[in-house]
PDB file of N, CA and C in Angstrom:
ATOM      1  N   UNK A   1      15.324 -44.878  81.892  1.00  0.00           N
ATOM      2  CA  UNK A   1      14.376 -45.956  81.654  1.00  0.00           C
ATOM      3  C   UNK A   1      13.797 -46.378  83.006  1.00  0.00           C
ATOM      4  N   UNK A   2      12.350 -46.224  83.133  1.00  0.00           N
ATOM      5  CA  UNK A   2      11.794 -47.077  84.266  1.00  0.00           C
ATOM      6  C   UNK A   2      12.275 -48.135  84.618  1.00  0.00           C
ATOM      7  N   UNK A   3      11.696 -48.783  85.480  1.00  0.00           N
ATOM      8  CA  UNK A   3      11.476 -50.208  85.612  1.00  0.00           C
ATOM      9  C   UNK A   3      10.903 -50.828  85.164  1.00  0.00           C
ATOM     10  N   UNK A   4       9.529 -50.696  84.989  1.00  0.00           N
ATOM     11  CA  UNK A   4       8.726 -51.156  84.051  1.00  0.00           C
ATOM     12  C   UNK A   4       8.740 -51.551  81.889  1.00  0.00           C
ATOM     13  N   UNK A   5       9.655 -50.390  81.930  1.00  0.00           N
ATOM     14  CA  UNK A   5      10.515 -50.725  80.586  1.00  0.00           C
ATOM     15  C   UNK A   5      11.264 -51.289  80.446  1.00  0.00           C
ATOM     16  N   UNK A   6      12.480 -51.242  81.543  1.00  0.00           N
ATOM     17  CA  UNK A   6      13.442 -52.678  81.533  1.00  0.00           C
ATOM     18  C   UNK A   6      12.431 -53.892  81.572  1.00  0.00           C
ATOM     19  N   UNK A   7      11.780 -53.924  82.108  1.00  0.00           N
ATOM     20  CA  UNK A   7      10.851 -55.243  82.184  1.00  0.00           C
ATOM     21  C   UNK A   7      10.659 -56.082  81.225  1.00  0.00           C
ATOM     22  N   UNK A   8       9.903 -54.990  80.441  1.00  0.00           N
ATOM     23  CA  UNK A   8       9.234 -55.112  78.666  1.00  0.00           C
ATOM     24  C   UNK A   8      10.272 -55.310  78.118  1.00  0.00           C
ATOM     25  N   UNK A   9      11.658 -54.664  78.180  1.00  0.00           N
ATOM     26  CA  UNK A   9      12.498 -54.995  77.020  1.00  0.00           C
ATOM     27  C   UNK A   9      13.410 -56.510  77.809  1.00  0.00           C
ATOM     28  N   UNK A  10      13.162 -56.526  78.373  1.00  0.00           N
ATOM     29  CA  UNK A  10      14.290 -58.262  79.389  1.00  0.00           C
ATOM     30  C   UNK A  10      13.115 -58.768  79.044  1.00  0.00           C
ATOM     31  N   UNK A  11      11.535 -59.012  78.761  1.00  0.00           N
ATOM     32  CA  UNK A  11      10.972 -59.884  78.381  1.00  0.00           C
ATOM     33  C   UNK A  11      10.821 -60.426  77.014  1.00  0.00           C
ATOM     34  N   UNK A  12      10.781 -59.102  76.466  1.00  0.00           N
ATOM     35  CA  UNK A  12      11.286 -59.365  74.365  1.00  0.00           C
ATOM     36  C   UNK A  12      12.320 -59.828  74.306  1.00  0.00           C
ATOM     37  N   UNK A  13      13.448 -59.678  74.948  1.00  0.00           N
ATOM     38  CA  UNK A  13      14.853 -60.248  74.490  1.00  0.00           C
ATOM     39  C   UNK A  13      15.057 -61.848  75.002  1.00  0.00           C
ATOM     40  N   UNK A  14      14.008 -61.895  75.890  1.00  0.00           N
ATOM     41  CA  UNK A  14      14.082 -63.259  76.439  1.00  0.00           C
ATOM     42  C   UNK A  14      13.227 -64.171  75.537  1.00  0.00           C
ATOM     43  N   UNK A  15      12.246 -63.487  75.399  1.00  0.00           N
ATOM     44  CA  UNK A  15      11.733 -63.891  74.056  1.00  0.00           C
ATOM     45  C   UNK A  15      12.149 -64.723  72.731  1.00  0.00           C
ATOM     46  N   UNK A  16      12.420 -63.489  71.938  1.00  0.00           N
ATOM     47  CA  UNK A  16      13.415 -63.416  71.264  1.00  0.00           C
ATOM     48  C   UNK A  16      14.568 -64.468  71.244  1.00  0.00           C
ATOM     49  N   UNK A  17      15.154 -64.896  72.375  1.00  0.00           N
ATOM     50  CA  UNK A  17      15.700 -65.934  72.562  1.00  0.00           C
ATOM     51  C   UNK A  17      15.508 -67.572  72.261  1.00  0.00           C
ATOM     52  N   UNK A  18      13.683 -67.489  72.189  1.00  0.00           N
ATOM     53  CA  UNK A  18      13.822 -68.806  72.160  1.00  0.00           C
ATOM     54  C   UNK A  18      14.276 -69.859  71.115  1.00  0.00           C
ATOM     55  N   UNK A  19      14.674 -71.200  71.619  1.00  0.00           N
ATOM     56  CA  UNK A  19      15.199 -71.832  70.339  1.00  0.00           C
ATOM     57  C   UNK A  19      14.020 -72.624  69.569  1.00  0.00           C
ATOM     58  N   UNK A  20      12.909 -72.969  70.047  1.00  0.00           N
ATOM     59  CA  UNK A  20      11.906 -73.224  69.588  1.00  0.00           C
ATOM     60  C   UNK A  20      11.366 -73.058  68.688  1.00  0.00           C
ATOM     61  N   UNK A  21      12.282 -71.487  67.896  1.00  0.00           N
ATOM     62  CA  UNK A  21      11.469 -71.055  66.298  1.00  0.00           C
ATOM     63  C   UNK A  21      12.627 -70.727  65.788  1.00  0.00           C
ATOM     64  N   UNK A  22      13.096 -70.913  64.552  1.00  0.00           N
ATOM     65  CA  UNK A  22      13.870 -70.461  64.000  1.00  0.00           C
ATOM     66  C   UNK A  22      14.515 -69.195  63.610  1.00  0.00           C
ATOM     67  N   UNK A  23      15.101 -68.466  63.232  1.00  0.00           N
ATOM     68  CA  UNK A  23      15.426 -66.954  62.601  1.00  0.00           C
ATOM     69  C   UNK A  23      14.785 -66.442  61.706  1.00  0.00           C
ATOM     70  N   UNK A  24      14.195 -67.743  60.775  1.00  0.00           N
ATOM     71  CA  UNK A  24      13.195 -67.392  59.639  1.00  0.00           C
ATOM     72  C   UNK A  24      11.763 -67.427  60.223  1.00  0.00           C
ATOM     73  N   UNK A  25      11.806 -68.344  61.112  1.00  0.00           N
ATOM     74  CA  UNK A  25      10.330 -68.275  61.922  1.00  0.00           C
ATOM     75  C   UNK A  25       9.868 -66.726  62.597  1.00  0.00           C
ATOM     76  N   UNK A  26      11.019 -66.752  62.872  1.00  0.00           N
ATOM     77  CA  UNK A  26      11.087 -65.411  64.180  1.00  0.00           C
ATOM     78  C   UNK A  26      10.800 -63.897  63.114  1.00  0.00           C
ATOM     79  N   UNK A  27      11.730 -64.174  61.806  1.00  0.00           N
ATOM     80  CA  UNK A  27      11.305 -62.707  60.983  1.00  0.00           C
ATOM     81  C   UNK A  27       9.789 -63.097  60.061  1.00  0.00           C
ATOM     82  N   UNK A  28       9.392 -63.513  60.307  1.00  0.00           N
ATOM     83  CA  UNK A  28       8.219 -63.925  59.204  1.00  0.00           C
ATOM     84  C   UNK A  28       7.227 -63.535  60.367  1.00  0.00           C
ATOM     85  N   UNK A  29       6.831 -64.551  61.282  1.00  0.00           N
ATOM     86  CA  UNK A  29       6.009 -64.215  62.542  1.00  0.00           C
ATOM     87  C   UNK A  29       6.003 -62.635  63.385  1.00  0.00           C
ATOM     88  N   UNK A  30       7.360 -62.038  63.006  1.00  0.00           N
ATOM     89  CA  UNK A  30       7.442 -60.258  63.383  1.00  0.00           C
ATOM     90  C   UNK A  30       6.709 -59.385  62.136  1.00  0.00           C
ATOM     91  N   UNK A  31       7.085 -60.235  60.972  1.00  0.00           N
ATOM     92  CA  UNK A  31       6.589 -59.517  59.711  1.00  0.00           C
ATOM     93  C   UNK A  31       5.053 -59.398  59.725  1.00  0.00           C
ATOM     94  N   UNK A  32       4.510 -60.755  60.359  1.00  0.00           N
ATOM     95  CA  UNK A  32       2.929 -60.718  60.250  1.00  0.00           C
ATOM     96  C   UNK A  32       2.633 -59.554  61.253  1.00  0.00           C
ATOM     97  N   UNK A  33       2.686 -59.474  62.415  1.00  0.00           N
ATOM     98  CA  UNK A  33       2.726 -58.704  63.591  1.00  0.00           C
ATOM     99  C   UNK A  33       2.537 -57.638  63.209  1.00  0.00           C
ATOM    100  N   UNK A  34       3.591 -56.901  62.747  1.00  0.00           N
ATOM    101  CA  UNK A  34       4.242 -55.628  62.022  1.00  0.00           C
ATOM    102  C   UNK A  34       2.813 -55.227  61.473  1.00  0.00           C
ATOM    103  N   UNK A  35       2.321 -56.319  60.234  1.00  0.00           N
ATOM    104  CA  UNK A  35       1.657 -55.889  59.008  1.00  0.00           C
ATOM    105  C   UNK A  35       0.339 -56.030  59.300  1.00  0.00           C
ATOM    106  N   UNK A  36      -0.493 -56.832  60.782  1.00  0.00           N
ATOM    107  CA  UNK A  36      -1.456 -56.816  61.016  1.00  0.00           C
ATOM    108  C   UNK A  36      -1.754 -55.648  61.857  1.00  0.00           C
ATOM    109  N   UNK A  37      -0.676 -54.862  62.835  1.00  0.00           N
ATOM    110  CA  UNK A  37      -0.723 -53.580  63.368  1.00  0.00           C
ATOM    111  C   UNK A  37      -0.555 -52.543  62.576  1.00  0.00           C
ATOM    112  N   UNK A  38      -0.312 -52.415  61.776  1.00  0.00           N
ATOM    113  CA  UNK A  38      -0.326 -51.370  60.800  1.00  0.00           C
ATOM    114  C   UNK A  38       0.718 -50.716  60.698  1.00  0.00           C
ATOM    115  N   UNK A  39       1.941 -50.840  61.151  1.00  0.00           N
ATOM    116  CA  UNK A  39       3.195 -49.756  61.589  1.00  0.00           C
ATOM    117  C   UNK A  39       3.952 -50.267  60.236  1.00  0.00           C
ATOM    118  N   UNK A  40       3.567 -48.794  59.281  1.00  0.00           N
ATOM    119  CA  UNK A  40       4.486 -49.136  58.615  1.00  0.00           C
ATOM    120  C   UNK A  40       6.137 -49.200  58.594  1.00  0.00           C
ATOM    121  N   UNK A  41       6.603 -48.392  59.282  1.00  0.00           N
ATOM    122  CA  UNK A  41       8.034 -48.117  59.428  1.00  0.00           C
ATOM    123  C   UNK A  41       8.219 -49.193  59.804  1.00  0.00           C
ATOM    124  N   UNK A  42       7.836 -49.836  60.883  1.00  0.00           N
ATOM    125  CA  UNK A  42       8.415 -51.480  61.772  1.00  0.00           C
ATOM    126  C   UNK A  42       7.927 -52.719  60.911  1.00  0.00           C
ATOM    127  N   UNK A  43       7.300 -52.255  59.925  1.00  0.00           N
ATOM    128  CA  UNK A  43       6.774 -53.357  58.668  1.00  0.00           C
ATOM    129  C   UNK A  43       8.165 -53.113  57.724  1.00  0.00           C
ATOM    130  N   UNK A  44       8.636 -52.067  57.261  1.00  0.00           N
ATOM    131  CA  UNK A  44       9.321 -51.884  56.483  1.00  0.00           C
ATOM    132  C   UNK A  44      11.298 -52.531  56.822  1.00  0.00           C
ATOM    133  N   UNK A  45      11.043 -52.017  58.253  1.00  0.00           N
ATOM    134  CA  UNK A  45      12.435 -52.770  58.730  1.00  0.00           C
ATOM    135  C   UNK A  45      11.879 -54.046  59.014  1.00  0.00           C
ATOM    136  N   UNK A  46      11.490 -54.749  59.482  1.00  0.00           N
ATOM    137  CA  UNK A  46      11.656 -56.420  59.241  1.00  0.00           C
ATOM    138  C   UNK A  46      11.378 -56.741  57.908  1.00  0.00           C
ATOM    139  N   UNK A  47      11.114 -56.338  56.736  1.00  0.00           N
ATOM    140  CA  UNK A  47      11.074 -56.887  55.937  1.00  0.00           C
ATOM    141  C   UNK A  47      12.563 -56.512  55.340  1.00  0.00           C
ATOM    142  N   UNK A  48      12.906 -54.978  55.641  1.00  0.00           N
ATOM    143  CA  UNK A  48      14.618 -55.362  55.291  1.00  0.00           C
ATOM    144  C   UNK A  48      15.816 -55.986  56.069  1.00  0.00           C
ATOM    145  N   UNK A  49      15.170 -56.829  57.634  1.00  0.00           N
ATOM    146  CA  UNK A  49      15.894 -57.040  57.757  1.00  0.00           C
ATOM    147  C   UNK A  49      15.608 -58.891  57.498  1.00  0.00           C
ATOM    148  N   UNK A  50      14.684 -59.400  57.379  1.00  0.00           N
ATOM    149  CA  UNK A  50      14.075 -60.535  55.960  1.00  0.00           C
ATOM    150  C   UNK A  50      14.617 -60.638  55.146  1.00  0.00           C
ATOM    151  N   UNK A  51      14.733 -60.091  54.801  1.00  0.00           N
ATOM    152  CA  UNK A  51      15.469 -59.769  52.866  1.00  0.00           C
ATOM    153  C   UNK A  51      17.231 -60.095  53.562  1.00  0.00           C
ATOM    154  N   UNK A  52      17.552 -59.306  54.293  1.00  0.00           N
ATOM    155  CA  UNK A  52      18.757 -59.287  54.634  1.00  0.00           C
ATOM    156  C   UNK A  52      19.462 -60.858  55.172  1.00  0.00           C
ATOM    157  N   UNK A  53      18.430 -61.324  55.659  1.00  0.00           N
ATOM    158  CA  UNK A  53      18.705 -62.836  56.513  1.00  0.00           C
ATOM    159  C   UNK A  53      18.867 -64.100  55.583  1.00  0.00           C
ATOM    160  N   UNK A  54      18.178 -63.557  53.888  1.00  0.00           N
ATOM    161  CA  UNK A  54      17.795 -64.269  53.058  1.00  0.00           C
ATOM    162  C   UNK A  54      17.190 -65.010  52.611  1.00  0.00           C
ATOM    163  N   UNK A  55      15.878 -64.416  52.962  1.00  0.00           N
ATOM    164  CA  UNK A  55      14.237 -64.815  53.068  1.00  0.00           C
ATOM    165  C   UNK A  55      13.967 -64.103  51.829  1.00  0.00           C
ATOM    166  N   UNK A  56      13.604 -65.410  50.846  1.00  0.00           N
ATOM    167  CA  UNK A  56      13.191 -64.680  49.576  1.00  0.00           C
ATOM    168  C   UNK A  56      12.262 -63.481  49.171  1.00  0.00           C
ATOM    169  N   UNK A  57      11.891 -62.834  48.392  1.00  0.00           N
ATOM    170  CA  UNK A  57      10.845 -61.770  48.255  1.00  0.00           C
ATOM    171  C   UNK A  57       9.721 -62.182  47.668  1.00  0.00           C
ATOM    172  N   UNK A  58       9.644 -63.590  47.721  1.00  0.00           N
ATOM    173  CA  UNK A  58       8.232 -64.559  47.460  1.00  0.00           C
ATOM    174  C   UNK A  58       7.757 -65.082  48.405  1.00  0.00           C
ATOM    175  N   UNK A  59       8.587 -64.847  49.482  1.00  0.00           N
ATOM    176  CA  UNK A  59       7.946 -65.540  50.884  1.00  0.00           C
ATOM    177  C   UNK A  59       7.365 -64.671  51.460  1.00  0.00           C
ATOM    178  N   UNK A  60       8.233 -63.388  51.585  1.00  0.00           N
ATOM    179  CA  UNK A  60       7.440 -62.264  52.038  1.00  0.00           C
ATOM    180  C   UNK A  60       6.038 -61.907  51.508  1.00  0.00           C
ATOM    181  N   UNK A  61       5.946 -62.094  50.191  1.00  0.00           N
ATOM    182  CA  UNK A  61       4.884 -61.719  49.650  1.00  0.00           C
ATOM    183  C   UNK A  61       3.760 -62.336  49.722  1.00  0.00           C
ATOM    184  N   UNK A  62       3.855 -63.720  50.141  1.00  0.00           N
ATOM    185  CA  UNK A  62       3.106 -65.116  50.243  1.00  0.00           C
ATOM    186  C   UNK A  62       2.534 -64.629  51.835  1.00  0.00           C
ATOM    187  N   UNK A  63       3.719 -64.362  52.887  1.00  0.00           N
ATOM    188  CA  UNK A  63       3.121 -63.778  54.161  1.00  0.00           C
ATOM    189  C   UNK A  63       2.386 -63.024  54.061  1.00  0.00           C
ATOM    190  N   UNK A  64       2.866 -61.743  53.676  1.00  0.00           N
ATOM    191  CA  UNK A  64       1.415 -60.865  53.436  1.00  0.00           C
ATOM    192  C   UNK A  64       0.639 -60.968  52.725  1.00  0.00           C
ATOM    193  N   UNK A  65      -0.243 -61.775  51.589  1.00  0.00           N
ATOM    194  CA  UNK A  65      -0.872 -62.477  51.531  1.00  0.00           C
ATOM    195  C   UNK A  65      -1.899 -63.416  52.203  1.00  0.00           C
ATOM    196  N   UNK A  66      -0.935 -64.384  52.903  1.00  0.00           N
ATOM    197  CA  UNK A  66      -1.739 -64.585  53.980  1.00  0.00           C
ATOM    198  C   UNK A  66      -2.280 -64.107  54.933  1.00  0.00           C
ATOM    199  N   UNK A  67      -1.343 -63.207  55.825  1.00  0.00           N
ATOM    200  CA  UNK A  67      -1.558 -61.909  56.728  1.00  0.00           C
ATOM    201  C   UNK A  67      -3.309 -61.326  56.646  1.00  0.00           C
ATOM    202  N   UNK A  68      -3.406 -60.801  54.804  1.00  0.00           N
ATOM    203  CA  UNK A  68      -4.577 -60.308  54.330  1.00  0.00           C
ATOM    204  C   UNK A  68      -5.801 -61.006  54.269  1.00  0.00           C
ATOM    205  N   UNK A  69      -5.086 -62.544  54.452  1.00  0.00           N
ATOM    206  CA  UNK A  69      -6.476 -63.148  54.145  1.00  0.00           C
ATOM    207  C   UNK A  69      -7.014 -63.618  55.365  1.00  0.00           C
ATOM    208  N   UNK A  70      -6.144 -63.650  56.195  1.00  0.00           N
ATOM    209  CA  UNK A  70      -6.961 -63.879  57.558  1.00  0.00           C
ATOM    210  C   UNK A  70      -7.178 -62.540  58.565  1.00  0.00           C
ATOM    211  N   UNK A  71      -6.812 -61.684  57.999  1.00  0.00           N
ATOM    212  CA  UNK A  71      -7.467 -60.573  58.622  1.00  0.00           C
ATOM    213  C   UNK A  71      -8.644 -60.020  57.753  1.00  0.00           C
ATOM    214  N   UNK A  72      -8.791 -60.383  56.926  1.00  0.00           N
ATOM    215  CA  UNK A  72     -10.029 -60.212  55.757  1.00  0.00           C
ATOM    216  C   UNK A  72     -11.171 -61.139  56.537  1.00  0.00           C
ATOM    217  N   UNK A  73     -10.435 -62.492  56.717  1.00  0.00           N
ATOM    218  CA  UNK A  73     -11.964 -63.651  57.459  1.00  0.00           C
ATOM    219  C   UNK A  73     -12.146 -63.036  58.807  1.00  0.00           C
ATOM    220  N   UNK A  74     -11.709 -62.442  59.448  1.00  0.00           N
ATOM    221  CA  UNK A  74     -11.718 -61.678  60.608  1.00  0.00           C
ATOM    222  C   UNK A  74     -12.807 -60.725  60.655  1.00  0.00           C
ATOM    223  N   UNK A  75     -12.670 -59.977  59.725  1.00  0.00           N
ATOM    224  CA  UNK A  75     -13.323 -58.998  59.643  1.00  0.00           C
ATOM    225  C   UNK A  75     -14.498 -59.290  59.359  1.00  0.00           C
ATOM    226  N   UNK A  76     -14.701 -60.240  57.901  1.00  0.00           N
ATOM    227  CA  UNK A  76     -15.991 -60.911  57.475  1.00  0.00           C
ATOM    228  C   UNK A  76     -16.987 -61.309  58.260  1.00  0.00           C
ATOM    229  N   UNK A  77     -15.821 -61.854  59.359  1.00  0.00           N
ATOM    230  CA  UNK A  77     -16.384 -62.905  60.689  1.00  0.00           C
ATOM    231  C   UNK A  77     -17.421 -62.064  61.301  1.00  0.00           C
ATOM    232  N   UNK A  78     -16.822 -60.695  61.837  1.00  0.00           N
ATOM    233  CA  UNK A  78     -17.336 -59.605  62.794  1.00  0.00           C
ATOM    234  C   UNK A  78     -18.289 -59.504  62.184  1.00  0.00           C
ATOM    235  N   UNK A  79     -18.488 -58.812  61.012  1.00  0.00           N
ATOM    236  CA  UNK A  79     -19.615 -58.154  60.627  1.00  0.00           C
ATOM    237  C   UNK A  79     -20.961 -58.764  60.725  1.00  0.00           C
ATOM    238  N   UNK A  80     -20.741 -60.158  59.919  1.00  0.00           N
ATOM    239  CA  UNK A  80     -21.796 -61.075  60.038  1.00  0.00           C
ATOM    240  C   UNK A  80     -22.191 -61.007  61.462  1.00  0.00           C
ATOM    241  N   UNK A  81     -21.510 -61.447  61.957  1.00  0.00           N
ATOM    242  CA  UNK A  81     -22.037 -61.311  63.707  1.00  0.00           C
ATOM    243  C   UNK A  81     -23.021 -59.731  64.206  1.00  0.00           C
ATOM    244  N   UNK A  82     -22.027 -59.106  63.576  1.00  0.00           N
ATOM    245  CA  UNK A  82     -22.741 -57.208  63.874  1.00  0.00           C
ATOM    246  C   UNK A  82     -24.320 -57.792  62.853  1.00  0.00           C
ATOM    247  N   UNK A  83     -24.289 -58.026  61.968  1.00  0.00           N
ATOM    248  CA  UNK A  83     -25.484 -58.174  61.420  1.00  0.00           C
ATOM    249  C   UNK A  83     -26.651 -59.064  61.969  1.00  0.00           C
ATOM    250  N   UNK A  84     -26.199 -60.145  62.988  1.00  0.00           N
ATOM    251  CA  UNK A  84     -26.813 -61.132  63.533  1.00  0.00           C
ATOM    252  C   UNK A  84     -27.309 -60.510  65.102  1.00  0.00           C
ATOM    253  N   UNK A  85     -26.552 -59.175  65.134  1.00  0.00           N
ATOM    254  CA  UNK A  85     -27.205 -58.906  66.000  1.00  0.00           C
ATOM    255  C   UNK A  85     -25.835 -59.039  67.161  1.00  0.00           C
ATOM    256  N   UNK A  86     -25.406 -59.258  66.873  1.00  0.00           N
ATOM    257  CA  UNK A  86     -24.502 -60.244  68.719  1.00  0.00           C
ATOM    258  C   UNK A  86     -23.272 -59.219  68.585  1.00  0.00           C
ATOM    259  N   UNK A  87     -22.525 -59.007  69.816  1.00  0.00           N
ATOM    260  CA  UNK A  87     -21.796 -57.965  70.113  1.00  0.00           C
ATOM    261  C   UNK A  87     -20.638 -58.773  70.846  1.00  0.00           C
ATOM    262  N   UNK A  88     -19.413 -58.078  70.985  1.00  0.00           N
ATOM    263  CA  UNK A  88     -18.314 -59.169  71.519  1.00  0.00           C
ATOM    264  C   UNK A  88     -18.492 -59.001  72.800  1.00  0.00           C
ATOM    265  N   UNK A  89     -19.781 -58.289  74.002  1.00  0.00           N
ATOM    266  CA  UNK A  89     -20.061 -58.450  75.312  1.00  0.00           C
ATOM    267  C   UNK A  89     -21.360 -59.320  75.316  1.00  0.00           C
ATOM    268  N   UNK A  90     -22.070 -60.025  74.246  1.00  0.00           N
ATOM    269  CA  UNK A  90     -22.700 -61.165  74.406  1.00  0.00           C
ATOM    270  C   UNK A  90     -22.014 -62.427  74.840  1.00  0.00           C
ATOM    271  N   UNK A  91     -22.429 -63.311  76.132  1.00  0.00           N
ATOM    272  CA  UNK A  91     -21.752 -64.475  75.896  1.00  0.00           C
ATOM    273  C   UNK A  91     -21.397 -65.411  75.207  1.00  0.00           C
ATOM    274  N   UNK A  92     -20.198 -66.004  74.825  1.00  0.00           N
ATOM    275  CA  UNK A  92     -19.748 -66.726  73.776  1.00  0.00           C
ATOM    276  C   UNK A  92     -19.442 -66.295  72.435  1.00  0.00           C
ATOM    277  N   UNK A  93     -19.255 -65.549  72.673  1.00  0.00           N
ATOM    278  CA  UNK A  93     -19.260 -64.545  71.208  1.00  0.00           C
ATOM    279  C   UNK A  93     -17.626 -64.312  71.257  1.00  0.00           C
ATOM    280  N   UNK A  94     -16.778 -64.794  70.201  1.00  0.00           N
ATOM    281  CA  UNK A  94     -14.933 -64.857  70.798  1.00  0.00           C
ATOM    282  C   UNK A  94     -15.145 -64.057  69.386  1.00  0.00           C
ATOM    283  N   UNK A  95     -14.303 -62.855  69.879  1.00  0.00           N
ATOM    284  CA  UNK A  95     -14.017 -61.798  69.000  1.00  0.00           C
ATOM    285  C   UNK A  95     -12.557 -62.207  68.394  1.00  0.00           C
TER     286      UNK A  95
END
């Protein structure tokens, strides 16, 4: 392992650490992550390890749900903009 990878992984685990969010905070907020990057395999283990922590399978479903709907207004967002003409290297334009 580099250095640069120890880095990355002593910064996730430090992360990871904080007490600021809960265990349910922490797998729900990885679950969105997961499901807005597309990885299914790393979508599929936090949601079993969700399930495992005893995070109902209505919460999960409610997350992704939500997940969809704000990456749906996201998208909506862009286009309109692509249609208006404006590009995310116009000023003021927050992609």
């Amino acid at each position: 392992m580099n250095p640069q990878e120890l880095h990355v992984i002593q910064a996730l685990e430090k992360t990871s650490a904080t007490e600021h969010l809960t265990d349910r905070e922490k797998h729900l907020v990885g679950l969105a992550v997961t499901i807005t990057r597309g990885c299914a395999f790393c979508t599929g283990g936090r949601t079993a390890k969700a399930l495992e922590s005893g995070i109902p399978q209505e919460t999960l479903s409610a997350t992704t749900d939500l997940v969809a709907a704000v990456n749906a207004g996201v998208a909506v967002r862009t286009m309109l903009r692509g249609l208006e003409g404006q590009t995310c290297d116009d000023p003021g334009v927050v992609s």
